[in-house]
N, C-alpha and C. Protein backbone atom coordinates (compact mmCIF):
# COMPACT_ATOMS: atom_id res chain seq x y z
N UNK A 1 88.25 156.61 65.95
CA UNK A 1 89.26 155.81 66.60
C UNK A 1 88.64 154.95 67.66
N UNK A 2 89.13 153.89 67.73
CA UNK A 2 88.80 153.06 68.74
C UNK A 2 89.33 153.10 70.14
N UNK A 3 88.78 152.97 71.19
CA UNK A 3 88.97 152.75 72.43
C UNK A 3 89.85 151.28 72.78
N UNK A 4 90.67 151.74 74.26
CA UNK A 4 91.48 150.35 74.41
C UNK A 4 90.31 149.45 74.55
N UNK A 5 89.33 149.80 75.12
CA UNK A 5 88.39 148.54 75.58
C UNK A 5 87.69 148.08 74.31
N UNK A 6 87.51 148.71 73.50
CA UNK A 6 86.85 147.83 72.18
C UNK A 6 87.90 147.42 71.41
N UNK A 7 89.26 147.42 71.90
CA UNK A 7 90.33 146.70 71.39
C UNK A 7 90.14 145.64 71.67
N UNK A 8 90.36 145.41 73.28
CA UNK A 8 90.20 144.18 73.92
C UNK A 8 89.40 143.51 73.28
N UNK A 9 87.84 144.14 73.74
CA UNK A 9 87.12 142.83 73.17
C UNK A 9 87.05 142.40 71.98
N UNK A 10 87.53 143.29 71.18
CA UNK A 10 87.74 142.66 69.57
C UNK A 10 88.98 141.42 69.90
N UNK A 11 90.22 141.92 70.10
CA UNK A 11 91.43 140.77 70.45
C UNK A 11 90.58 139.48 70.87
N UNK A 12 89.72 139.57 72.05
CA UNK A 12 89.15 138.15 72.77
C UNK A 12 88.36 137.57 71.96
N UNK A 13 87.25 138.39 71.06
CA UNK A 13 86.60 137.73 70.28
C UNK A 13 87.68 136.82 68.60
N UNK A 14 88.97 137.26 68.64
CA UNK A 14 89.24 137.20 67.77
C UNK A 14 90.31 135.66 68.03
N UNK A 15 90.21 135.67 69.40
CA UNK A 15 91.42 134.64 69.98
C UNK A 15 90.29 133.31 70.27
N UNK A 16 89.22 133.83 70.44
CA UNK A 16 88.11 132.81 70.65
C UNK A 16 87.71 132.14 68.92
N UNK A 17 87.63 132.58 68.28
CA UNK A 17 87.80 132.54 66.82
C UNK A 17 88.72 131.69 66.37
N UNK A 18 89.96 132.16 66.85
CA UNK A 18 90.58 131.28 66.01
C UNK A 18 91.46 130.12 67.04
N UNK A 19 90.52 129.58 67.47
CA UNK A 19 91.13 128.43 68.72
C UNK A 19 92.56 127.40 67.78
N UNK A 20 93.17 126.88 68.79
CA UNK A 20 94.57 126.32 67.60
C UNK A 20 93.91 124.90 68.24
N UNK A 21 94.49 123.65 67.37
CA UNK A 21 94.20 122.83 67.36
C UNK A 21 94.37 122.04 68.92
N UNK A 22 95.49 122.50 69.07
CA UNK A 22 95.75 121.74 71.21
C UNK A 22 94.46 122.24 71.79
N UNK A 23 93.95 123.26 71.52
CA UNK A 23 92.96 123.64 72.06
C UNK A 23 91.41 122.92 71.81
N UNK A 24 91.44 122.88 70.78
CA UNK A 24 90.45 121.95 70.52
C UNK A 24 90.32 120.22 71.13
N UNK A 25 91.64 120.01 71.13
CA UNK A 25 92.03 118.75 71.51
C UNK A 25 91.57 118.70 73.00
N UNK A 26 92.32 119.32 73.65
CA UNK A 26 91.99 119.60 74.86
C UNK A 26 90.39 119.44 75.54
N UNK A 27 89.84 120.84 74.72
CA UNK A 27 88.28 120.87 75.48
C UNK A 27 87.58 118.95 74.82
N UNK A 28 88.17 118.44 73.51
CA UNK A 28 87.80 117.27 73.48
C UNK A 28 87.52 115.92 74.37
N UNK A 29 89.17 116.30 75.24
CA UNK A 29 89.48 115.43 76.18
C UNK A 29 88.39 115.57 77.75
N UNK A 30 88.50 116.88 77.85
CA UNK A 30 87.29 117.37 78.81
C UNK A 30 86.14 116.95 78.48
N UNK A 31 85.21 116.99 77.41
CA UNK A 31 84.11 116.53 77.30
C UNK A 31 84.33 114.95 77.28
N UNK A 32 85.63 114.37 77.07
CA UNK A 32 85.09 112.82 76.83
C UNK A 32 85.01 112.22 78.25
N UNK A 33 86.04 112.62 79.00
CA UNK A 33 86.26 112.43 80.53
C UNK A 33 85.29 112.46 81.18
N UNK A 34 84.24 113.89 80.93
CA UNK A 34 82.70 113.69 81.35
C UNK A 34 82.26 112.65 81.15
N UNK A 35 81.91 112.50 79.92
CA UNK A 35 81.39 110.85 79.32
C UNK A 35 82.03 109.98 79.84
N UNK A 36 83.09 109.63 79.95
CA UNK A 36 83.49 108.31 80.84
C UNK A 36 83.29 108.01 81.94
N UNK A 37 83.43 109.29 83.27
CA UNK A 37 83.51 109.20 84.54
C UNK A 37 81.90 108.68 85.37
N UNK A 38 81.14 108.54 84.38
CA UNK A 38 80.04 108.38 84.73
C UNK A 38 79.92 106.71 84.05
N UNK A 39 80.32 106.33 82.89
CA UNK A 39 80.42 105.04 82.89
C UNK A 39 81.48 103.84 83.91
N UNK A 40 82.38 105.12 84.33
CA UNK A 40 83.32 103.55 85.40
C UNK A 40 82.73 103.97 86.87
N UNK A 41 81.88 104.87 86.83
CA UNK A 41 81.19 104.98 88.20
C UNK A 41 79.79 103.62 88.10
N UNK A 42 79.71 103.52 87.42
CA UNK A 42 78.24 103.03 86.68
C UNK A 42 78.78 101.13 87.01
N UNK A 43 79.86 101.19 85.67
CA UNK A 43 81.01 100.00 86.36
C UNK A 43 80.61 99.34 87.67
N UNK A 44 81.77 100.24 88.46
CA UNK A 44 82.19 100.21 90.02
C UNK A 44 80.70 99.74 90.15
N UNK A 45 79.63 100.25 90.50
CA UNK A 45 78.26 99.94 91.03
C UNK A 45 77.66 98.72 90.76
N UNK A 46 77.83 98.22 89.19
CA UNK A 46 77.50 96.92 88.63
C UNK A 46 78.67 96.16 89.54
N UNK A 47 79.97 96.19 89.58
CA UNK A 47 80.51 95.45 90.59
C UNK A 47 80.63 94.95 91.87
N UNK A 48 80.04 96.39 92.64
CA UNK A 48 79.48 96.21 93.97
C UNK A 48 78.41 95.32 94.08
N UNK A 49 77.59 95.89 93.35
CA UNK A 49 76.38 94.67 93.60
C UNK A 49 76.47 93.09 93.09
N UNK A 50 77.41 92.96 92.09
CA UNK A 50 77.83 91.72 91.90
C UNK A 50 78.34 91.28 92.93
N UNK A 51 79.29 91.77 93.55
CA UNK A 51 80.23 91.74 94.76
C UNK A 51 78.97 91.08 95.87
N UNK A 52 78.27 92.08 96.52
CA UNK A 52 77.21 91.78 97.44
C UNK A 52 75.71 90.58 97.28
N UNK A 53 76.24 90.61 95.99
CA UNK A 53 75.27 89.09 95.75
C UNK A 53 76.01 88.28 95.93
N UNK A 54 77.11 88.08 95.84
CA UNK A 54 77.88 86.48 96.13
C UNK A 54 78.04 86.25 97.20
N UNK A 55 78.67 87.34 97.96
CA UNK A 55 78.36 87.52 99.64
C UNK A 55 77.21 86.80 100.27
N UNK A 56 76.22 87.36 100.01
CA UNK A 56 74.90 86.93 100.21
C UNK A 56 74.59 85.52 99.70
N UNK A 57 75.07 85.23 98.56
CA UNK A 57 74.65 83.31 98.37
C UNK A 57 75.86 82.58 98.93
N UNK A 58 77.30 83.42 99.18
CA UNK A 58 77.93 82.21 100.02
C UNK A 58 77.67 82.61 101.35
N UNK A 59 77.01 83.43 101.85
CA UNK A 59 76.56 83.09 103.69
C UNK A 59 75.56 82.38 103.49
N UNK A 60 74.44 82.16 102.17
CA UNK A 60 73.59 81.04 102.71
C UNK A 60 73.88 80.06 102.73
N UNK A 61 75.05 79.75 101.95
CA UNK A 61 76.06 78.16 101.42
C UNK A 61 76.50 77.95 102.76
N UNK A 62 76.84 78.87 103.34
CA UNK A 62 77.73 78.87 104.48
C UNK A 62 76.63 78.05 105.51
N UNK A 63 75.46 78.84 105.34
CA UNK A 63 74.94 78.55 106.85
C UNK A 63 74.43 76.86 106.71
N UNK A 64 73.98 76.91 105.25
CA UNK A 64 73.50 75.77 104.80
C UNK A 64 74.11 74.25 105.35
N UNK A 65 75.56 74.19 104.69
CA UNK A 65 76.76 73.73 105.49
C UNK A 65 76.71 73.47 106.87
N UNK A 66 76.61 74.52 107.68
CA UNK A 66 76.68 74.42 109.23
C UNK A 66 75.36 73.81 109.65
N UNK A 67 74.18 73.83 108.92
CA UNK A 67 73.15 72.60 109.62
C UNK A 67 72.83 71.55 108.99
N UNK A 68 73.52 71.15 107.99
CA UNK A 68 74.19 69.78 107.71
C UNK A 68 74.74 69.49 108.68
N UNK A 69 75.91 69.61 108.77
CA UNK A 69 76.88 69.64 109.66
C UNK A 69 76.55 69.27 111.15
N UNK A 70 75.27 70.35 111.63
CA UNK A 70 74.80 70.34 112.83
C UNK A 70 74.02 68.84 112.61
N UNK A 71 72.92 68.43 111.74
CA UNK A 71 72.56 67.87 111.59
C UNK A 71 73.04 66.17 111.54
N UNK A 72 74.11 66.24 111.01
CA UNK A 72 75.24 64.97 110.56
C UNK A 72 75.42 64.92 112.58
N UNK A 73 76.08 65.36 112.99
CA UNK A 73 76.83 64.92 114.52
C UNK A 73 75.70 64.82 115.07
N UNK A 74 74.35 65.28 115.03
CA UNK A 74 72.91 64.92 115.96
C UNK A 74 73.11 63.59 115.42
N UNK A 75 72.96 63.08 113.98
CA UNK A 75 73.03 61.56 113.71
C UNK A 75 73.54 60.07 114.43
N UNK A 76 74.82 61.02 114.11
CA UNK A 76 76.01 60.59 114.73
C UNK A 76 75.72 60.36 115.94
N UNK A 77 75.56 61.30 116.75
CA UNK A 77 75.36 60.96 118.36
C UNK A 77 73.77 60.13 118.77
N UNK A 78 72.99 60.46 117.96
CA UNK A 78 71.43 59.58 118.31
C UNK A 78 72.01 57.70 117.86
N UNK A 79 72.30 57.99 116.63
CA UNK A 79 72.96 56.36 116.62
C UNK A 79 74.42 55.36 116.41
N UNK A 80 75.00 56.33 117.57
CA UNK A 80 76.46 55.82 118.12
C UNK A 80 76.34 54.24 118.13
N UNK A 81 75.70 53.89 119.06
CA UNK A 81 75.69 52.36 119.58
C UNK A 81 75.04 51.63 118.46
N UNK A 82 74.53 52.12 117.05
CA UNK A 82 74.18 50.86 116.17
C UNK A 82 74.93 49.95 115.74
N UNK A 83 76.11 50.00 115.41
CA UNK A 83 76.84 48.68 114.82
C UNK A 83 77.66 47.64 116.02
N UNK A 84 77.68 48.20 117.08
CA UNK A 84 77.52 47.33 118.45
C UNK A 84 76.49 46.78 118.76
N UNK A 85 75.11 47.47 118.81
CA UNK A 85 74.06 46.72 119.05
C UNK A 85 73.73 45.88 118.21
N UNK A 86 74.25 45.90 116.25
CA UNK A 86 73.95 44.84 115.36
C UNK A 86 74.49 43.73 115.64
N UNK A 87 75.74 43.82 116.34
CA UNK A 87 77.03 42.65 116.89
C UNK A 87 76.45 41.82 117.56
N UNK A 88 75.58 42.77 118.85
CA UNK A 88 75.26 42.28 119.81
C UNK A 88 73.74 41.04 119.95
N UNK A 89 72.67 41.68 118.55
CA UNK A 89 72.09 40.81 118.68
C UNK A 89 71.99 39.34 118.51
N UNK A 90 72.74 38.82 117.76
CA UNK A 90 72.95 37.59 117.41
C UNK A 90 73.28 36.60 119.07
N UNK A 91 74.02 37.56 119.84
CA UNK A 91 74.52 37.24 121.09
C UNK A 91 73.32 36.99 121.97
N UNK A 92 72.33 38.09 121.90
CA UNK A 92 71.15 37.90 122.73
C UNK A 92 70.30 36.54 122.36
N UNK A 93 70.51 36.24 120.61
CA UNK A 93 69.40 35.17 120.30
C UNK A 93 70.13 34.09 120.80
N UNK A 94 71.10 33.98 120.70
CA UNK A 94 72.16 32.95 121.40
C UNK A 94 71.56 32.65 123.11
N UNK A 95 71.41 33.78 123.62
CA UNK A 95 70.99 33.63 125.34
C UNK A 95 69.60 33.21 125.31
N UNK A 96 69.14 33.50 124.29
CA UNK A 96 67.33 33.40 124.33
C UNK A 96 67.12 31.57 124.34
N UNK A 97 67.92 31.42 123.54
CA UNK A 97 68.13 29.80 123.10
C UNK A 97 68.27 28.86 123.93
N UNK A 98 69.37 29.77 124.85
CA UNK A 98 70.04 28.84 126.00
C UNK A 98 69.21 28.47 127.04
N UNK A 99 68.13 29.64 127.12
CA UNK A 99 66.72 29.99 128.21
C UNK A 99 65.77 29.08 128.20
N UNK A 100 65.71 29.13 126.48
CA UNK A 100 64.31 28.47 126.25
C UNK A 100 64.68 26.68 126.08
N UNK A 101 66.10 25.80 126.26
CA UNK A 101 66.50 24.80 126.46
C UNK A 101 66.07 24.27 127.78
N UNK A 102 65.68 23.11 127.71
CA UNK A 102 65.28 22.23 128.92
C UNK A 102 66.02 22.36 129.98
N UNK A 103 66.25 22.51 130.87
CA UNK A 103 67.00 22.41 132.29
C UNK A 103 66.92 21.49 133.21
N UNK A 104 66.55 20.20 133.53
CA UNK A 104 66.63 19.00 134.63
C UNK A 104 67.07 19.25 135.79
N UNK A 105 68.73 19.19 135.83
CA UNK A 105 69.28 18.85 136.91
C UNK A 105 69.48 20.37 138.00
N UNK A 106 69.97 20.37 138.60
CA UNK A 106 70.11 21.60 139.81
C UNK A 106 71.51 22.55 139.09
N UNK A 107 72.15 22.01 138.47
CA UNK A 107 73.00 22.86 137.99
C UNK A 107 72.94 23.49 136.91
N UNK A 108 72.09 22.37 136.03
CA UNK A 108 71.43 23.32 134.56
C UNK A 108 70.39 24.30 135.33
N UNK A 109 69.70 24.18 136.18
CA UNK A 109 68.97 25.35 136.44
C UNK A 109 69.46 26.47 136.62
N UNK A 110 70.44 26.34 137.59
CA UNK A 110 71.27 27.06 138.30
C UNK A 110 71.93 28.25 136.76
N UNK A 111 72.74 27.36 136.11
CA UNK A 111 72.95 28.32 134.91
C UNK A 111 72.08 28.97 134.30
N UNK A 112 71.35 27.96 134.15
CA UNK A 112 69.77 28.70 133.20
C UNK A 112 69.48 30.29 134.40
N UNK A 113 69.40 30.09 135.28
CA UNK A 113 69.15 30.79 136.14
C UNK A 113 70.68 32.29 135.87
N UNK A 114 71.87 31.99 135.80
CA UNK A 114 72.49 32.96 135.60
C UNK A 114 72.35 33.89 134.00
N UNK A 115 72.11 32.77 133.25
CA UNK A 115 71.93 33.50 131.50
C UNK A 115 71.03 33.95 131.39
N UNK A 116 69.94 33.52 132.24
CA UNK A 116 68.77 34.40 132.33
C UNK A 116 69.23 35.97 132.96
N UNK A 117 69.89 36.21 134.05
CA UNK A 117 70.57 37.25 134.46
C UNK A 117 71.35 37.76 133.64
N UNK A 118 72.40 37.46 132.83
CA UNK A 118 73.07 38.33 131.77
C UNK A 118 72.15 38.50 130.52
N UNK A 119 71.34 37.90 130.16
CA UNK A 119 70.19 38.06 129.26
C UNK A 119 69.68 39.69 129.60
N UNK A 120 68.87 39.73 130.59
CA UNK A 120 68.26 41.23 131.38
C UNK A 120 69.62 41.65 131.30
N UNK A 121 70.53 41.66 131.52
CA UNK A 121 71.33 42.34 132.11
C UNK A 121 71.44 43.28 130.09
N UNK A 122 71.51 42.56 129.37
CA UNK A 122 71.74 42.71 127.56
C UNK A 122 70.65 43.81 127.27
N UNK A 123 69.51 43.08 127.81
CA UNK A 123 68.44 43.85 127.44
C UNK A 123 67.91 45.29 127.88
N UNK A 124 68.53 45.44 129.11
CA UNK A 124 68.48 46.81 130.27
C UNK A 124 69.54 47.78 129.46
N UNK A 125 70.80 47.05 128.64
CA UNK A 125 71.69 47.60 128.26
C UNK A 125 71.32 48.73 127.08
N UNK A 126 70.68 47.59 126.48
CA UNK A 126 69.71 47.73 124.76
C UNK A 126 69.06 49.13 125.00
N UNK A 127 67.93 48.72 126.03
CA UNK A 127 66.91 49.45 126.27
C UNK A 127 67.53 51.30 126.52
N UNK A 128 68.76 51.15 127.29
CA UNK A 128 69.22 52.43 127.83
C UNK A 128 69.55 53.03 126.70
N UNK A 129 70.24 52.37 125.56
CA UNK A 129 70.62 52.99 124.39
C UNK A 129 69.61 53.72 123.06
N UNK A 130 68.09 53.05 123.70
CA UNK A 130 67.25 53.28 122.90
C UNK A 130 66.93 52.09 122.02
N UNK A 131 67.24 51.25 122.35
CA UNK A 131 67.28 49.62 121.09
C UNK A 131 66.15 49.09 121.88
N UNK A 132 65.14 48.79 121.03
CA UNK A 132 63.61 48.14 121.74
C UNK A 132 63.51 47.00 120.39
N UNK A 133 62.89 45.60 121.00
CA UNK A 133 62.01 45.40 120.16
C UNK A 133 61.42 45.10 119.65
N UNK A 134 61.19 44.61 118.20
CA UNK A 134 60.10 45.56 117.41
C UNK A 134 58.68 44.29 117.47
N UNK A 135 57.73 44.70 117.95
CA UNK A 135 56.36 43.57 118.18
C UNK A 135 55.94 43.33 117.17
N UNK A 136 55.66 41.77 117.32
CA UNK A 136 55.03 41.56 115.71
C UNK A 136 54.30 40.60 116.00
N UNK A 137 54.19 39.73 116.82
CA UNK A 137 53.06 38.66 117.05
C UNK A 137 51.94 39.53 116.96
N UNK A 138 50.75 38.91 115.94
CA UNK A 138 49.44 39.32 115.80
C UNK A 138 49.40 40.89 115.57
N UNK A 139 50.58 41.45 115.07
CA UNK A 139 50.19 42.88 114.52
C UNK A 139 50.09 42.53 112.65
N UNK A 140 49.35 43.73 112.67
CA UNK A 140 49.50 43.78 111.09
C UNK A 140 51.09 43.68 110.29
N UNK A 141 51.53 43.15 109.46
CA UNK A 141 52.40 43.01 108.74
C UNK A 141 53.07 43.99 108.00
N UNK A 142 54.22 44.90 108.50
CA UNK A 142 54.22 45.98 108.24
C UNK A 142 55.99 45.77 107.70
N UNK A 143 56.16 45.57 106.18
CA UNK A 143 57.16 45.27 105.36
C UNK A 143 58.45 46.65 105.56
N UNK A 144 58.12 47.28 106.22
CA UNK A 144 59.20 48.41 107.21
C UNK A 144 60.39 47.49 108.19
N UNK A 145 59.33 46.71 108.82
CA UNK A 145 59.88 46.49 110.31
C UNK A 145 59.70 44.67 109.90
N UNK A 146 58.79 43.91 109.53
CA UNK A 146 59.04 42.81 109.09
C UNK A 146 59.42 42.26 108.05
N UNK A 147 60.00 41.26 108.07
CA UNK A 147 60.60 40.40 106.75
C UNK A 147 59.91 38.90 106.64
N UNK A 148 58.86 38.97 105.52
CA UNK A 148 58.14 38.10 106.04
C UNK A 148 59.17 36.59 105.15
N UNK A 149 58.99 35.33 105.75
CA UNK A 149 59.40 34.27 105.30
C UNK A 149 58.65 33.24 104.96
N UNK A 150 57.50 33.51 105.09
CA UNK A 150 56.17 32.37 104.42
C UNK A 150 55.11 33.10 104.77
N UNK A 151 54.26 32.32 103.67
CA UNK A 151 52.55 33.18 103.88
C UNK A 151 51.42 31.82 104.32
N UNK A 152 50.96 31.97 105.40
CA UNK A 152 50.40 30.80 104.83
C UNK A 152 48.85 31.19 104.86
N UNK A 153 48.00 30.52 104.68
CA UNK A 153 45.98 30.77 104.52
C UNK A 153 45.78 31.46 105.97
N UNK A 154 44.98 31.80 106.12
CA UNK A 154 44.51 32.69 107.48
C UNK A 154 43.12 31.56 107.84
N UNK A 155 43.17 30.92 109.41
CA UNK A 155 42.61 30.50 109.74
C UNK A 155 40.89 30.99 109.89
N UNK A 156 39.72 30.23 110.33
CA UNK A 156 38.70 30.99 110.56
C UNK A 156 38.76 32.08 111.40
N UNK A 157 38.15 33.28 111.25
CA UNK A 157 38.29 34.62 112.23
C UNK A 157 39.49 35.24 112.30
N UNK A 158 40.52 35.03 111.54
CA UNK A 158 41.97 35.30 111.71
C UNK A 158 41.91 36.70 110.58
N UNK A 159 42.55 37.43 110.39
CA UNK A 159 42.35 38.40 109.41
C UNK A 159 43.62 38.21 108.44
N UNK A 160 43.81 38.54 107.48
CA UNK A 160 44.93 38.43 106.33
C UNK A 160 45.88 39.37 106.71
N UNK A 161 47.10 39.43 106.30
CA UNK A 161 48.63 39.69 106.49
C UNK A 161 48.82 40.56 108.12
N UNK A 162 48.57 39.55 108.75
CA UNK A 162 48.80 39.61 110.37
C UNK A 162 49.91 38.49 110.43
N UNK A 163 50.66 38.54 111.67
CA UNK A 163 52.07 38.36 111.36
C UNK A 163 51.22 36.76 112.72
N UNK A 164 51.64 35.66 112.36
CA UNK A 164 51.12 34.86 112.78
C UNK A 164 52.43 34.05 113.55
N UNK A 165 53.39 34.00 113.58
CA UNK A 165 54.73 33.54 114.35
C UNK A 165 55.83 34.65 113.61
N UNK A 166 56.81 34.34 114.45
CA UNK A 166 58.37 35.01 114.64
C UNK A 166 59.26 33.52 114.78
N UNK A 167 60.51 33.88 113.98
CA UNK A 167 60.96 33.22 113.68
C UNK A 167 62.39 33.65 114.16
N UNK A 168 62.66 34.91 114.35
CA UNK A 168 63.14 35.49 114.74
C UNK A 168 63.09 37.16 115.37
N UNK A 169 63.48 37.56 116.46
CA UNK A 169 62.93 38.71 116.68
C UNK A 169 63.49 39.81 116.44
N UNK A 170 63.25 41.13 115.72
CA UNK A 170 63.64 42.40 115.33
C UNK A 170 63.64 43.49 116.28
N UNK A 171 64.66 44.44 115.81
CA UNK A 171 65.01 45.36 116.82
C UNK A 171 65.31 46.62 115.99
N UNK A 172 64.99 47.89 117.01
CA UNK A 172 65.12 49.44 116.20
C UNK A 172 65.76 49.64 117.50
N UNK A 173 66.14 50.76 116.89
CA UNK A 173 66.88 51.68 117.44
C UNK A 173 66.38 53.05 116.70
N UNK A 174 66.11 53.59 118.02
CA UNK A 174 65.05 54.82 117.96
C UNK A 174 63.75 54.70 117.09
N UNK A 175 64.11 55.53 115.82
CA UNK A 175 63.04 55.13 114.96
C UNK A 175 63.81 54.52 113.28
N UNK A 176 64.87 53.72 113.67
CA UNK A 176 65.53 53.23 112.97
C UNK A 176 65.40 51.64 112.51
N UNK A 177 65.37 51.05 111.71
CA UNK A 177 65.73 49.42 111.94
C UNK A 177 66.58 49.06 111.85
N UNK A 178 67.38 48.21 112.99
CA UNK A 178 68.90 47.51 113.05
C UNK A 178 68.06 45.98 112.44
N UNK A 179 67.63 45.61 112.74
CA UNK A 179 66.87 44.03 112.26
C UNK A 179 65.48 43.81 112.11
N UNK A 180 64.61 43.35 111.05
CA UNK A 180 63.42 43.20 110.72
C UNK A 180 63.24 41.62 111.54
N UNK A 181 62.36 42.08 112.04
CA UNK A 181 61.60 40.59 112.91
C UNK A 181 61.22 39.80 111.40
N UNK A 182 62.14 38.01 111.44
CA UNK A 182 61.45 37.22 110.54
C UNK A 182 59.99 36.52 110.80
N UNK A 183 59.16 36.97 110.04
CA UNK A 183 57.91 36.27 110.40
C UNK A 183 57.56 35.43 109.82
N UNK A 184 56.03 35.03 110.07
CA UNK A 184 55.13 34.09 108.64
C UNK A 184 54.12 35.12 109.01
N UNK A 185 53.18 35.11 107.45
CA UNK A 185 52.35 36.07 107.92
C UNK A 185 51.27 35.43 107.21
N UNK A 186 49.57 35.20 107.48
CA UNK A 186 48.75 34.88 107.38
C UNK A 186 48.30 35.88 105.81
N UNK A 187 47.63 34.90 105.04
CA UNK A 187 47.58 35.53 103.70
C UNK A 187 45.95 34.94 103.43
């Protein structure tokens, strides 16, 4: 005869045996859940780091932006006064004109004598803003800053494309050109 306890374990071995199908189903679902929970963890991680790379290229977009930006208003503020000072030169060659006209009597001097004063007065203005300019008698010919308007032969001892008259005079601003000095330049 058998004992209750080798009943038992016969019953358990016999219930383990014959598992019913929910049961099977079940431990199925358990093992697949394993298998998954490790792929949407896996997921999540590929997302994070997707996540933290874009982060990372739009703060450099970002910063990129902000010294443009910084960069653009330095512009801005170094050459405020250019399209006033372009206005303005035509005005100065106008005074230069008036200067370099004959004067006779005591009253043409007298004026000559004041346009000469608002002249400096143009040029002190220029100068404060950073507007200089640009020398070209007897420098080399430098198609930056001059615009040449005739070439002509280079005298004895004279050297080739040296700027030999002005025809008109050019002006920068900073290291900018508002007007190319018209020259002739020795060829």
């Amino acid at each position: 005869m058998e004992t209750n306890e080798e009943k038992d374990v016969q019953q358990t071995q016999e219930v383990e045996e014959e598992k019913s199908p929910e049961t099977e189903e079940f431990e199925e679902t358990v093992e697949e859940t394993e298998e998954v929970e490790p792929s949407v963890e896996e997921k999540l991680q590929q997302e994070v780091s997707q996540l933290n790379d874009q982060v990372y290229r739009l703060s450099a977009e970002i910063a990129n932006i902000q010294k443009r930006n910084a960069k653009e208003r330095q512009d801005a503020a170094k050459y405020r006064s250019q399209s006033l000072a372009q206005n303005l030169l035509n005005v100065i060659d106008n005074l230069e004109r008036a200067i370099a006209s004959p004067s006779e009597s005591e009253e043409a001097k007298n004026l000559k004598k004041g346009i000469e004063m608002v002249y400096e007065g143009f040029l002190y203005a220029l100068k404060e803003e950073g507007i200089e300019e640009i020398e070209a008698l007897n420098q080399p010919f430098d198609p930056n800053k001059h615009h040449a308007v005739q070439a002509i032969p280079a005298e004895e001892g004279q050297e080739s494309d040296v700027v030999v008259q002005v025809f008109q005079k050019g002006y920068m601003l900073k290291d900018r050109v508002l007007r190319p000095a018209m020259v002739i330049v020795s060829q």
